[in-house]
Protein backbone atom coordinates (compact mmCIF):
# COMPACT_ATOMS: atom_id res chain seq x y z
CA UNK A 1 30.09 -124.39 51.71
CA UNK A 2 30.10 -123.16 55.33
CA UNK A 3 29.66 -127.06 56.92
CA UNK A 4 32.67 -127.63 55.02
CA UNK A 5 34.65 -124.67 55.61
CA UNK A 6 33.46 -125.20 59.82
CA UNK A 7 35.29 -128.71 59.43
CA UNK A 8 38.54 -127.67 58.35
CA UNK A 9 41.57 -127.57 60.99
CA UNK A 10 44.90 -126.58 61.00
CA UNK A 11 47.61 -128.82 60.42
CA UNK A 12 50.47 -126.90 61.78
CA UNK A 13 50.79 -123.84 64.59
CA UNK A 14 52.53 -120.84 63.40
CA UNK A 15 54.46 -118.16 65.32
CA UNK A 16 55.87 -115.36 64.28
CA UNK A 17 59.02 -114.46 64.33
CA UNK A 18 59.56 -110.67 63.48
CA UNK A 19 56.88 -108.29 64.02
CA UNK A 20 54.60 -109.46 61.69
CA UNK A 21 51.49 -107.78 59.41
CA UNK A 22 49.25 -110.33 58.10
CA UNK A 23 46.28 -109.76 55.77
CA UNK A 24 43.62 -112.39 55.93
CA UNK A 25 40.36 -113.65 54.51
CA UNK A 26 37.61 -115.99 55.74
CA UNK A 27 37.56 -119.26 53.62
CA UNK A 28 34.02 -118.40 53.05
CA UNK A 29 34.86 -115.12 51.20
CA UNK A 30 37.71 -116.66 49.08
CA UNK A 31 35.59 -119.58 48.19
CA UNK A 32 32.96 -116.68 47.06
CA UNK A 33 35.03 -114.93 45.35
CA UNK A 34 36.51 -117.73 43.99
CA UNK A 35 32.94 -119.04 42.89
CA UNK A 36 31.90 -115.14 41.48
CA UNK A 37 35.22 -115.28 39.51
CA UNK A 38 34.62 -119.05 37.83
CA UNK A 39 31.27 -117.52 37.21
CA UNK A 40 32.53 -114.63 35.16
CA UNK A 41 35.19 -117.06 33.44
CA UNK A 42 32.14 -118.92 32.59
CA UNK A 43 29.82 -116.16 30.93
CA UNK A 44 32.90 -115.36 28.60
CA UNK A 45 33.43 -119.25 27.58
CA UNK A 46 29.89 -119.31 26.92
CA UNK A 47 29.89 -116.16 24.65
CA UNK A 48 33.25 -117.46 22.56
CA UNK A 49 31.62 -121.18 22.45
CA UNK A 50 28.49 -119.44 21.05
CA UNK A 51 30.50 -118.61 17.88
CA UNK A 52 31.44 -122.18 16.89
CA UNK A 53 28.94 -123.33 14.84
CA UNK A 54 28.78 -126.91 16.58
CA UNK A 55 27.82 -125.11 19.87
CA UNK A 56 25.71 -122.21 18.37
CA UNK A 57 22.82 -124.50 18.92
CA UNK A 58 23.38 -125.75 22.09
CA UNK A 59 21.21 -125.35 25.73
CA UNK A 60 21.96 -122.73 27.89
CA UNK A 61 22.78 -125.91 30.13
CA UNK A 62 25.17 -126.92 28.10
CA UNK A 63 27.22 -124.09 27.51
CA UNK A 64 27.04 -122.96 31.14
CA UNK A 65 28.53 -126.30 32.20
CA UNK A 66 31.07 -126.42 29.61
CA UNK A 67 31.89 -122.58 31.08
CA UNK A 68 32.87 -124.39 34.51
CA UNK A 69 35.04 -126.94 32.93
CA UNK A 70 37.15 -125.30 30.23
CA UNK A 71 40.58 -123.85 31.48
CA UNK A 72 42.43 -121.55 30.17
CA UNK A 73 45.64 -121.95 28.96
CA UNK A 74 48.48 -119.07 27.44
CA UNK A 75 51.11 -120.14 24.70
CA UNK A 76 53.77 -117.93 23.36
CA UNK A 77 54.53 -118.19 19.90
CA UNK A 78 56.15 -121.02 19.06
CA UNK A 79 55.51 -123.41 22.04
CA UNK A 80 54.20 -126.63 21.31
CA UNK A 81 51.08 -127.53 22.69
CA UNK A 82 50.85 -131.40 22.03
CA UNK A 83 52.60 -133.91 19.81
CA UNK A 84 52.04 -136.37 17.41
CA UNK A 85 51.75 -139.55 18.58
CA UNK A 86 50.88 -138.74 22.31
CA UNK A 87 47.23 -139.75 24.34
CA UNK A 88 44.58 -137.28 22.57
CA UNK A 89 42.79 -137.13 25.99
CA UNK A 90 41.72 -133.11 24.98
CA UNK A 91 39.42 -131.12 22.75
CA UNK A 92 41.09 -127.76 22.35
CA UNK A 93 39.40 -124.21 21.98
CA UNK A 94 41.01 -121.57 20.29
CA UNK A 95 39.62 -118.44 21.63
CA UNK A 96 42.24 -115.77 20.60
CA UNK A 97 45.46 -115.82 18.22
CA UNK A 98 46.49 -118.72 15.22
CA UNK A 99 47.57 -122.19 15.55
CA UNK A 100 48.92 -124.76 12.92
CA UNK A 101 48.19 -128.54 12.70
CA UNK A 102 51.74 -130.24 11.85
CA UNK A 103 51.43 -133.84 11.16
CA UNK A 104 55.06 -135.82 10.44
CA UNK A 105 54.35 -138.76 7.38
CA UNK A 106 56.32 -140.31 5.04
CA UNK A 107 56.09 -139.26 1.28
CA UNK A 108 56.49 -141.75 -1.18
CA UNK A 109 58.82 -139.89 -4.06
CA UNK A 110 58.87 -141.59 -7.75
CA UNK A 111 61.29 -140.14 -10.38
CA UNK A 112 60.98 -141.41 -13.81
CA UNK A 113 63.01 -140.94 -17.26
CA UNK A 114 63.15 -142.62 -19.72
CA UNK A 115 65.93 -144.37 -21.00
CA UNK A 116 65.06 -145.73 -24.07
CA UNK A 117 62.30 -144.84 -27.10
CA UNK A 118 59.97 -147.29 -24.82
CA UNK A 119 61.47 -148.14 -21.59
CA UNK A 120 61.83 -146.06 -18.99
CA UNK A 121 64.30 -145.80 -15.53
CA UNK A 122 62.24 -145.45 -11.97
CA UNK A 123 63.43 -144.11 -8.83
CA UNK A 124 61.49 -144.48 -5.99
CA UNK A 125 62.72 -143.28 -2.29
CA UNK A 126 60.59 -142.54 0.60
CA UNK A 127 61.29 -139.17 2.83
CA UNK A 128 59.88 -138.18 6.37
CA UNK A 129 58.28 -134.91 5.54
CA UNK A 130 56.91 -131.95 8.12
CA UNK A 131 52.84 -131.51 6.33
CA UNK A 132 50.73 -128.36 7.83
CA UNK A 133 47.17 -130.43 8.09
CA UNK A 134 45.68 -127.23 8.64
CA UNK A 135 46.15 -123.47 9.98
CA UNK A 136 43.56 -122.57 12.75
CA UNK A 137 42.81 -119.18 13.97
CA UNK A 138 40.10 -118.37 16.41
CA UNK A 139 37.52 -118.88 16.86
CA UNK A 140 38.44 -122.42 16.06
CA UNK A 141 38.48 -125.96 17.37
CA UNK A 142 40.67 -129.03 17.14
CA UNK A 143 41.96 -131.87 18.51
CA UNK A 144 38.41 -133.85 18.38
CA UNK A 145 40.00 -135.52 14.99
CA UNK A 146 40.69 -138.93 17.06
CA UNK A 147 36.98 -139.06 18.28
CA UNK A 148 35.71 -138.51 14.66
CA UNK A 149 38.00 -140.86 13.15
CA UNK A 150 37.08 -143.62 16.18
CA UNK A 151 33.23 -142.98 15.06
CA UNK A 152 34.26 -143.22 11.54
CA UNK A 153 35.27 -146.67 11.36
């Protein structure tokens, strides 16, 4: 960390203008603290992951490197975090709060009635139709259906 912090330089010059108060910090410290924050993040991903049953068994190792990798990420009710249809590049971790799964399919509708003592009058018509796939609240995981389904077939 400090052979790479020694080899940084400046890429512009900067004068001040006013009488100026500046508060500063050595790269070295903010990349610490930086490093001691990630680490903290990281104990309290390991502690939530610890309560999904398909990591409850999992290394030390494991869970500590999974701490360093997961971000977190804030939604207000009602925003949409991904649609239907787009790249499923993520797995995602619900650590706090409720989600739903909303999946978009067309529903084949049949109406009969008869019409006669043995004949009967069908209807068929096909609607686009808004189906909750399932309601997730924490702690929860989704969004690893398109790996299943890929090692499915």
């Amino acid at each position: 960390v400090v052979a790479r912090s020694m080899q940084r330089r400046r890429l512009e010059t900067v004068t001040a203008l006013t009488p100026t108060l500046l508060i500063t910090i050595p790269f070295h410290d903010l990349e610490r603290i930086q490093w001691l924050h990630k680490e903290k993040q990281a104990r309290e991903t390991m502690k939530f992951l610890r309560q999904l049953p398909f990591f409850a068994q999992r290394s030390y190792k494991i869970l500590r490197s999974l701490g360093l990798v997961l971000q977190p990420r804030t939604l207000r009710r009602g925003e949409t975090l991904c649609l239907q249809g787009t790249s499923a590049n993520m797995v995602f971790f619900l650590s706090q709060g409720a989600a739903r799964l909303v999946s978009v399919a067309d529903v084949a509708r049949t109406r009969r009635w008869p019409t006669s003592h043995n004949t009967w009058e069908v209807d068929s018509t096909t609607v686009r139709q808004r189906v909750t796939i399932r309601r997730c609240e924490a702690p929860d995981y989704f969004g690893c259906e398109p790996i299943v389904h890929e090692q499915t077939r």
